[in-house]
PDB file of N, CA and C in Angstrom:
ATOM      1  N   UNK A   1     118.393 147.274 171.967  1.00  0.00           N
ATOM      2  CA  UNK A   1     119.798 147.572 171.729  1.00  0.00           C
ATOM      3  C   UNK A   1     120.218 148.663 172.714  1.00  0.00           C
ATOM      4  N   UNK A   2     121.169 148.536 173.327  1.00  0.00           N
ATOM      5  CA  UNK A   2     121.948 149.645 174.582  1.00  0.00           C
ATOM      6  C   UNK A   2     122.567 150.429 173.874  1.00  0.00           C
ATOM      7  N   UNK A   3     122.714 151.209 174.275  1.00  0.00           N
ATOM      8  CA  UNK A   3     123.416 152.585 174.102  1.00  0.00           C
ATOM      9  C   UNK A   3     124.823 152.445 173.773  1.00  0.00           C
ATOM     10  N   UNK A   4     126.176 151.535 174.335  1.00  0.00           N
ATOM     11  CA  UNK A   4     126.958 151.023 174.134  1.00  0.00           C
ATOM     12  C   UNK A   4     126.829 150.175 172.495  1.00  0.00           C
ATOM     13  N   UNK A   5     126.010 149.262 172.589  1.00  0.00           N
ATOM     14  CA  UNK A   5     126.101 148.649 171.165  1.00  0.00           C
ATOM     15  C   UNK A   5     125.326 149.423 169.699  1.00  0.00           C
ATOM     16  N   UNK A   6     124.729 150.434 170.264  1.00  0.00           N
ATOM     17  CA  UNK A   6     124.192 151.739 169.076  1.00  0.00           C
ATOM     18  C   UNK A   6     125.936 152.573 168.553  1.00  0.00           C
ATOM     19  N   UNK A   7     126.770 153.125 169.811  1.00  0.00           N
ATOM     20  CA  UNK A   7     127.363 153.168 169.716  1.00  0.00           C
ATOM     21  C   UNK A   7     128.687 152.558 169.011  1.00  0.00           C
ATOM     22  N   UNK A   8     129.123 151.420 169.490  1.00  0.00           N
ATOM     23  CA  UNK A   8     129.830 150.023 168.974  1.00  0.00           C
ATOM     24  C   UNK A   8     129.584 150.605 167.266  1.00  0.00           C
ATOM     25  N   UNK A   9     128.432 150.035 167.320  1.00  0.00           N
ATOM     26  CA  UNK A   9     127.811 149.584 165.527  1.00  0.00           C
ATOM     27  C   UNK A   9     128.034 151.058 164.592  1.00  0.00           C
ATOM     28  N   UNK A  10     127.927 152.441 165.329  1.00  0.00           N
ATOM     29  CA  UNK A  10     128.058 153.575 164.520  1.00  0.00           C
ATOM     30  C   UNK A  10     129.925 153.795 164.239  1.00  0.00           C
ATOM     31  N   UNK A  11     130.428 153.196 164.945  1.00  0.00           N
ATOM     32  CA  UNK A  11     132.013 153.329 165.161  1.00  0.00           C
ATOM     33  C   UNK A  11     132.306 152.693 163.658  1.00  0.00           C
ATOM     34  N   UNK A  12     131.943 151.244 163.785  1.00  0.00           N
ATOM     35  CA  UNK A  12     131.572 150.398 162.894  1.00  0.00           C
ATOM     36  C   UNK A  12     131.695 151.186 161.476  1.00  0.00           C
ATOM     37  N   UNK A  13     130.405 151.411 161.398  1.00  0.00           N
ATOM     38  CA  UNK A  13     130.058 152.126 160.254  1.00  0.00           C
ATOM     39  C   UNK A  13     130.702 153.713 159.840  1.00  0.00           C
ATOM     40  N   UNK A  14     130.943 154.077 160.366  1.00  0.00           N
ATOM     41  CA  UNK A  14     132.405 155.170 160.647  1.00  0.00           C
ATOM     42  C   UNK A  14     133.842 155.027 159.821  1.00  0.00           C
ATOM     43  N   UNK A  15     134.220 153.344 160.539  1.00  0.00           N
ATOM     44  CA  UNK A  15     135.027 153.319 159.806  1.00  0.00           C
ATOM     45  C   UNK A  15     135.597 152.289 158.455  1.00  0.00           C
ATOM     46  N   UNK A  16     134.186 151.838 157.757  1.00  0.00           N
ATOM     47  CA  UNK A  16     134.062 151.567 156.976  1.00  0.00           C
ATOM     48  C   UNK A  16     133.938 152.301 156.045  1.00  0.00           C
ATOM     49  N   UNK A  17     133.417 154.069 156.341  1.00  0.00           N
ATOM     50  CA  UNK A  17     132.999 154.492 155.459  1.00  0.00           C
ATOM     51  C   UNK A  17     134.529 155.601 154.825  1.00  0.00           C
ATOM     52  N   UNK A  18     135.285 155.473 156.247  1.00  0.00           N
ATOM     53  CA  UNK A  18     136.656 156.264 156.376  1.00  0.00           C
ATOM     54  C   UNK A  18     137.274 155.484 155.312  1.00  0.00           C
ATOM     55  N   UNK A  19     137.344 154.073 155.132  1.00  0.00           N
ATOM     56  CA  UNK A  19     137.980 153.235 154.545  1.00  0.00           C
ATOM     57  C   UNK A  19     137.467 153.680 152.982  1.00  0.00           C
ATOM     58  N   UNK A  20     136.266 153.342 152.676  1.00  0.00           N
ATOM     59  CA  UNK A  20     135.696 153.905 151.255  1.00  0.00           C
ATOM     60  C   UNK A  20     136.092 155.120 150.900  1.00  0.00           C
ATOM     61  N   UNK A  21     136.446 156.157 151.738  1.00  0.00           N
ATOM     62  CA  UNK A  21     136.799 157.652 151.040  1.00  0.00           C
ATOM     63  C   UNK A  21     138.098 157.531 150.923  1.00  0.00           C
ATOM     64  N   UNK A  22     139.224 156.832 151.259  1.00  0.00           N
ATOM     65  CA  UNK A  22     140.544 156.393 151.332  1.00  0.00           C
ATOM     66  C   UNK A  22     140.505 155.865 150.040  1.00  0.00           C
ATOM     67  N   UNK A  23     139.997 154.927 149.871  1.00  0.00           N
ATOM     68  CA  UNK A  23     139.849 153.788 148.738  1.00  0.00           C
ATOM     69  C   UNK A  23     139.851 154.630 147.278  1.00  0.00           C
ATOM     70  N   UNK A  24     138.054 155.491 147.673  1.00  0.00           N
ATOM     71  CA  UNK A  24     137.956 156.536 146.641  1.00  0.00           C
ATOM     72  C   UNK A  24     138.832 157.891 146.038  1.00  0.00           C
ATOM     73  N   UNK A  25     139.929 158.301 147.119  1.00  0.00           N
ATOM     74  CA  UNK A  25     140.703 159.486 146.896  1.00  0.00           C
ATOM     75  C   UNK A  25     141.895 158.536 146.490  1.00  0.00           C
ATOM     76  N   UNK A  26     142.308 157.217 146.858  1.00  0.00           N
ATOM     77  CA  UNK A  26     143.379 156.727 146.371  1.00  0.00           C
ATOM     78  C   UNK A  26     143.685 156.647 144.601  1.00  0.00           C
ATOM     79  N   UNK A  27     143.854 158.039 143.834  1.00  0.00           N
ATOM     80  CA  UNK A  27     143.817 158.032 142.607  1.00  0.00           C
ATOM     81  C   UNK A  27     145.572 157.604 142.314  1.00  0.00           C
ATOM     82  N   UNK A  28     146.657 157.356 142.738  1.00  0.00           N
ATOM     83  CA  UNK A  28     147.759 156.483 142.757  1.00  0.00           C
ATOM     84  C   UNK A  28     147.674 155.457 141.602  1.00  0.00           C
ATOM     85  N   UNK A  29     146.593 154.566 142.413  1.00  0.00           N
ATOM     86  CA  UNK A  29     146.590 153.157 141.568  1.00  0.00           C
ATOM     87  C   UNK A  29     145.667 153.367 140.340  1.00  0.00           C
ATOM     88  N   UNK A  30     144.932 152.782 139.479  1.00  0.00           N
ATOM     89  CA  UNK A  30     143.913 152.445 138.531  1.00  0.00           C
ATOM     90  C   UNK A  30     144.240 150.716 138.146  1.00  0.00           C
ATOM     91  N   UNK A  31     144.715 150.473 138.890  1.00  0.00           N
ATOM     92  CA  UNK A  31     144.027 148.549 138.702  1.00  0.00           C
ATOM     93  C   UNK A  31     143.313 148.581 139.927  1.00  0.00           C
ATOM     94  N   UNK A  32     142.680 147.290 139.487  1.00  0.00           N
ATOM     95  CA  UNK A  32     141.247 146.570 140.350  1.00  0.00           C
ATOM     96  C   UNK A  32     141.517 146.518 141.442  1.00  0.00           C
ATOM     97  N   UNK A  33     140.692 147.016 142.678  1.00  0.00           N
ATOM     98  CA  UNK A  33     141.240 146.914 144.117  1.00  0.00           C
ATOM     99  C   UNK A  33     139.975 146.107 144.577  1.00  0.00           C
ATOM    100  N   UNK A  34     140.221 145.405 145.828  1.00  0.00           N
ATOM    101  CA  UNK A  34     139.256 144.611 146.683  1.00  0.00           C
ATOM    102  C   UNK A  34     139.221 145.517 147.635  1.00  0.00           C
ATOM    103  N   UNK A  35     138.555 145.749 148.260  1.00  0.00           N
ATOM    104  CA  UNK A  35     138.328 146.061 149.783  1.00  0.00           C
ATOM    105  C   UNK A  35     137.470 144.834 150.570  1.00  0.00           C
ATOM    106  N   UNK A  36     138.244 144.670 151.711  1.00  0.00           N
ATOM    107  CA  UNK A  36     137.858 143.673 152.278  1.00  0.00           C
ATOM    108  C   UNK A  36     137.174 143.808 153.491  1.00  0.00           C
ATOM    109  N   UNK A  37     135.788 143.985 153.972  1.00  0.00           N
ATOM    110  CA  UNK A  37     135.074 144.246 154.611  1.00  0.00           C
ATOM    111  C   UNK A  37     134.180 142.965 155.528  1.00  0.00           C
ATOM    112  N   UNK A  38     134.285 143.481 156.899  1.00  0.00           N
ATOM    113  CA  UNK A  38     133.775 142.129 157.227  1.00  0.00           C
ATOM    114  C   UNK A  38     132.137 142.173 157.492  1.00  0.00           C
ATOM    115  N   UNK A  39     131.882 141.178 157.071  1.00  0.00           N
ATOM    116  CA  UNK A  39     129.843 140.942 157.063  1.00  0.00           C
ATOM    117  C   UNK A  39     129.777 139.905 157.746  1.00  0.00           C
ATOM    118  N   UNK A  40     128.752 140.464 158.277  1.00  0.00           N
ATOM    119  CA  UNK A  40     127.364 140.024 159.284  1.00  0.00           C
ATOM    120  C   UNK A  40     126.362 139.330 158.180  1.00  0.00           C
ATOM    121  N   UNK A  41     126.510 137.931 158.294  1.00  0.00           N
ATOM    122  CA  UNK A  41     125.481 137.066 157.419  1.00  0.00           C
ATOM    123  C   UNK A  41     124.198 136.657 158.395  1.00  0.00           C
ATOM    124  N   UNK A  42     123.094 137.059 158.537  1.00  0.00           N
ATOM    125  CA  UNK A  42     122.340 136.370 160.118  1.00  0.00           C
ATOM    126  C   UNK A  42     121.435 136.048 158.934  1.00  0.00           C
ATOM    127  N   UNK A  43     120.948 134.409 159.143  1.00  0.00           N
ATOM    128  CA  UNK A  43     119.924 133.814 158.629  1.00  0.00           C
ATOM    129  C   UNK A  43     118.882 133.735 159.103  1.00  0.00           C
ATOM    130  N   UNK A  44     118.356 134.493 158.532  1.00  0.00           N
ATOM    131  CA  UNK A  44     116.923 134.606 159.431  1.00  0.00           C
ATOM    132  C   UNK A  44     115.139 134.131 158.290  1.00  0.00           C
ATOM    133  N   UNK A  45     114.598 133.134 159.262  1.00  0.00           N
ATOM    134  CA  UNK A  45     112.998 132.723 158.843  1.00  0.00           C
ATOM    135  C   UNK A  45     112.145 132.737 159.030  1.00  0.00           C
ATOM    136  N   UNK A  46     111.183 133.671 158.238  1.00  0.00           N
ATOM    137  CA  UNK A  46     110.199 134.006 158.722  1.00  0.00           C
ATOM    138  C   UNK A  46     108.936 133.238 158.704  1.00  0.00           C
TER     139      UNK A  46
END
């Protein structure tokens, strides 16, 4: 993995996690929220 895509992937995870503390401080609402996050399914056999 390059330095660029270590990078890429921590951005990634950055701002997913920006999104979860948003989500979590959003005390406004109390009905059911989705967050919609996109996944990486890789099928892999060993």
């Amino acid at each position: 993995m390059t330095t660029t895509e270590k990078i890429a992937n921590a951005k990634k995870r950055i701002d997913e996690l920006e999104r979860l503390i948003k989500y979590w401080n959003d005390s406004d609402h109390d009905d059911a929220k989705i967050v919609n996050f996109t996944r990486n399914i890789e099928n892999k056999v060993a």
